[in-house]
Each structure stands twice: as structure tokens, then as C-alpha cells.
Protein backbone atom coordinates (compact mmCIF):
# COMPACT_ATOMS: atom_id res chain seq x y z
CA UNK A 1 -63.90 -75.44 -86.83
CA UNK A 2 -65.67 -78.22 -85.40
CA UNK A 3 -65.54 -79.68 -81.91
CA UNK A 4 -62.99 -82.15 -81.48
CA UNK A 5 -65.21 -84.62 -80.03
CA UNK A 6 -69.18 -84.03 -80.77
CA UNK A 7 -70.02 -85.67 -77.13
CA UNK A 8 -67.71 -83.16 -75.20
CA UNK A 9 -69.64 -80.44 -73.21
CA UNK A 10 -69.49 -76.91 -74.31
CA UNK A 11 -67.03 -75.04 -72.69
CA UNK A 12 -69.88 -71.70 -72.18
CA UNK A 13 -67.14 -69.25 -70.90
CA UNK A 14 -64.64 -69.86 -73.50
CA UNK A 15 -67.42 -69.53 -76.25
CA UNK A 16 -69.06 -66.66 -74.43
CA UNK A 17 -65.25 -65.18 -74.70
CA UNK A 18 -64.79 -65.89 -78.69
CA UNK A 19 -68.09 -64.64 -79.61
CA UNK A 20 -67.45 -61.11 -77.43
CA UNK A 21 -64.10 -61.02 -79.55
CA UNK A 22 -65.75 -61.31 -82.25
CA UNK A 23 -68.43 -58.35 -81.64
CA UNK A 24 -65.40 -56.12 -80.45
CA UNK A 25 -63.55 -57.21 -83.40
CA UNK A 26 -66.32 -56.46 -85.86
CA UNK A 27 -67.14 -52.99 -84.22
CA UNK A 28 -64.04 -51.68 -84.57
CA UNK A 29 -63.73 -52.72 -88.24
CA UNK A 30 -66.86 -50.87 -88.94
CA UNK A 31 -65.70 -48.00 -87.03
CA UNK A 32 -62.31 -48.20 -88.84
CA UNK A 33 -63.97 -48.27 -92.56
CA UNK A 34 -66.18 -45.19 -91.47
CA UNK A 35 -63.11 -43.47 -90.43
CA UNK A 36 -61.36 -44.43 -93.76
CA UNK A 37 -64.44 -42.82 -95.97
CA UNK A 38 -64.17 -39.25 -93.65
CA UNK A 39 -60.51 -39.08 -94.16
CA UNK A 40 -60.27 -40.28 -97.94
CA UNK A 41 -63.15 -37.93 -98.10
CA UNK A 42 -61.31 -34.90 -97.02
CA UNK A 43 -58.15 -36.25 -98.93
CA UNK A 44 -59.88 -36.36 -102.07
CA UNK A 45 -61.79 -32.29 -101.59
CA UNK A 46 -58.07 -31.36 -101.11
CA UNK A 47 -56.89 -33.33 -104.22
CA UNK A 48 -59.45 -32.04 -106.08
CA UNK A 49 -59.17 -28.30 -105.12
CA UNK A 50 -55.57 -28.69 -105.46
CA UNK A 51 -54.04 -26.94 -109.02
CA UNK A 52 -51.58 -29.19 -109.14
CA UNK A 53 -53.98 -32.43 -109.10
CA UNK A 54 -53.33 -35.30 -111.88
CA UNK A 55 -57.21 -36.06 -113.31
CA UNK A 56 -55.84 -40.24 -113.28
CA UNK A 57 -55.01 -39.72 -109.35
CA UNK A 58 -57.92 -38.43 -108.71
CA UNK A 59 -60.13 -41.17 -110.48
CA UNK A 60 -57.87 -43.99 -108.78
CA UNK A 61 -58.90 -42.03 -105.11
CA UNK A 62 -62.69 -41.98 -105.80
CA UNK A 63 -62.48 -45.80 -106.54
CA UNK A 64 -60.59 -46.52 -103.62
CA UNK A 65 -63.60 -44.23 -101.41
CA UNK A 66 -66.03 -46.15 -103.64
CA UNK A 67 -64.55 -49.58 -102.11
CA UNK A 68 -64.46 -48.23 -98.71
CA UNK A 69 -68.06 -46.77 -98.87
CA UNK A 70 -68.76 -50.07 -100.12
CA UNK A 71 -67.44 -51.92 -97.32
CA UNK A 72 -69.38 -50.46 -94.68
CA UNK A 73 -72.75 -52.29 -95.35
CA UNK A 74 -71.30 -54.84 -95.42
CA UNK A 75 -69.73 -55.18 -92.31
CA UNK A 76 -72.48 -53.70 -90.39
CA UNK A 77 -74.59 -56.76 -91.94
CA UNK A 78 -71.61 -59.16 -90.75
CA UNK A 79 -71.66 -57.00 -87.22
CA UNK A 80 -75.45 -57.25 -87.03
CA UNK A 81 -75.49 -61.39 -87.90
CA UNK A 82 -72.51 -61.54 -84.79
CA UNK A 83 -74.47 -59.74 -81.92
CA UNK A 84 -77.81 -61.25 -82.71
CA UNK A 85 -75.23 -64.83 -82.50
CA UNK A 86 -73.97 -63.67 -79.04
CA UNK A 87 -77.38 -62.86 -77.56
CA UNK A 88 -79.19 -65.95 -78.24
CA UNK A 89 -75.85 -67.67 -77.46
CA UNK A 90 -76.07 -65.51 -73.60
CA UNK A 91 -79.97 -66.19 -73.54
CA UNK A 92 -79.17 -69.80 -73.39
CA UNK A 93 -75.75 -70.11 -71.59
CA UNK A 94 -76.67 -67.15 -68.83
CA UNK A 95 -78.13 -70.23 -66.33
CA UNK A 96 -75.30 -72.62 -67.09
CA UNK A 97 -72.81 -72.76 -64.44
CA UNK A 98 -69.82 -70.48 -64.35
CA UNK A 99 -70.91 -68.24 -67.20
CA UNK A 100 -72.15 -65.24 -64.99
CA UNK A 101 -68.96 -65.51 -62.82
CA UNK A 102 -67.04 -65.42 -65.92
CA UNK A 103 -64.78 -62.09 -66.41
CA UNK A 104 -66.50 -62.40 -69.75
CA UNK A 105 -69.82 -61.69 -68.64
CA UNK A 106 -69.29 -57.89 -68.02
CA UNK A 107 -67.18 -57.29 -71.02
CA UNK A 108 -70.05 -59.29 -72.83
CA UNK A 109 -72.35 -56.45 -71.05
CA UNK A 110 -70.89 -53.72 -72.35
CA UNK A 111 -70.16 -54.92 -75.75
CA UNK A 112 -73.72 -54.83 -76.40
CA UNK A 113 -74.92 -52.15 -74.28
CA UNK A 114 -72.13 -50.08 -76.16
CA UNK A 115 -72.97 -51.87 -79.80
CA UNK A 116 -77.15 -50.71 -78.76
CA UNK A 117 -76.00 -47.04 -77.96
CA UNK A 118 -76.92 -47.21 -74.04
CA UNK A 119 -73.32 -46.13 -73.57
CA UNK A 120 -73.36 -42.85 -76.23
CA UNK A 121 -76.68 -41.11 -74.90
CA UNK A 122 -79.30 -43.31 -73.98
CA UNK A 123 -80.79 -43.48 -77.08
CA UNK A 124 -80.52 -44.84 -80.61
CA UNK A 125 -77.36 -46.87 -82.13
CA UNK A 126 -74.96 -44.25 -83.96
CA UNK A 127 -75.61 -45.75 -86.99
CA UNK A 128 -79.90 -45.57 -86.98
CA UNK A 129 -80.21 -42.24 -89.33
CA UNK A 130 -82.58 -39.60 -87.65
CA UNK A 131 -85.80 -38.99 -89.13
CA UNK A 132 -86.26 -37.27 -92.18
CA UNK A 133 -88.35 -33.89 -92.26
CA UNK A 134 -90.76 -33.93 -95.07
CA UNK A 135 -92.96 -31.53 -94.84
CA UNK A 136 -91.01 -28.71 -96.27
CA UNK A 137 -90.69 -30.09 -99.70
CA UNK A 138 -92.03 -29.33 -102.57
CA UNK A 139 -94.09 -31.71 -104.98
CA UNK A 140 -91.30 -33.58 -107.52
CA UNK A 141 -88.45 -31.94 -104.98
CA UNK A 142 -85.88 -34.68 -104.03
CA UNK A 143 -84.25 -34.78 -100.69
């Protein structure tokens, strides 16, 4: 939605507080559909090793994983677009007056320290896969 008024100053902490929202928002969604695919997962092994299963139930469930597995790329990409929005939007408002002394400003922090996987281990995001080992297959072999 469009400023009000196109002359009015930018209100930096209140944007710097919507965009945060919008990264916490967005990481928990993708952290919710991952969720949704491990659980649907195990619901559907159970259906399916179940004797009593109906064939037609199971087909619906593997659709509705298929839309969930589906989902997660999706918002990752939507995730992805919204933190690289709130750094360049804290790269210029971080000089602007009463951004830094905003309560904002350490939530912001840890937002994307958390969303760049400083806060699991020091390392990697969660979702970077870890590097494939190669070596040990064999010509044609698909891993």
C-alpha cells in the first residue's frame, strides 16, 4: 500500500519493524511446510503399511505431500527475496536517526543471524545441502 502522502518522511523504525515481521513470518511458514512433509511423510508409510489402507486414500495423501513438497521452494524463494529486502533496507536506514535505538534493531539482528545459521552452529543455513561424495560411484551409477 502506498504512502499516504509521497512527500512524508519514512518512518525507518516502523518499516524496519514490518519488514522483521515479515522475515519471522516467512521463516516460520517455511519451517511449518517442512514440518507438514515429515509428518504427512510418516502418515502416509503408516497408511501404506497399514492392511486395512483404501488404495483412493492413499493417492489423495501423496497429492496432498506432493502440494506440500511443492510449497517449500517456493517459500524459501519468497523468504530469500524478504531478507535480501530487509538488509539493503538496514544498510541504508542503520545511520538514520532512531533506527539503532529502535527495540527493532536487535530483533532485526537475530532474525538474520538466525535466518544465516550463526545461531544453529556457526556454520551453514539449515537448508544449504552438504556436499555430495562422488568418488565412490560407479560409471552410469546414479546418486
Amino acid at each position: 500500500m502506498p504512502r499516504k502522502d509521497p512527500n512524508a518522511p519514512i518512518d525507518y523504525p516502523r518499516q524496519l519493524m514490518i519488514k522483521t515481521k515479515i522475515v519471522q513470518r516467512m521463516m516460520k511458514e517455511v519451517a511449518a511446510y517442512e514440518q507438514e512433509i515429515v509428518d504427512n511423510t510418516d502418515k502416509l508409510n503408516k497408511m501404506e503399511s497399514s492392511e486395512t489402507h483404501d488404495e483412493y486414500d492413499v493417492k489423495r495423501f501423496k497429492e496432498v505431500l506432493a502440494e506440500s513438497v511443492m510449497m517449500v521452494p517456493d517459500s524459501k524463494a519468497r523468504l530469500g527475496k524478504n531478507v535480501e529486502d530487509l538488509e539493503v533496507f538496514v544498510d541504508t536506514a542503520k545511520e538514520k536517526d532512531g533506527v539503532k535505538e529502535s527495540e527493532w534493531w536487535g530483533v532485526c539482528e537475530e532474525v538474520l543471524a538466525k535466518y544465516h545459521g550463526k545461531e544453529n552452529d556457526g556454520g551453514a543455513p539449515k537448508d544449504v545441502p552438504a556436499e555430495t561424495n562422488v568418488d565412490a560411484l560407479e560409471e552410469g551409477e546414479a546418486f
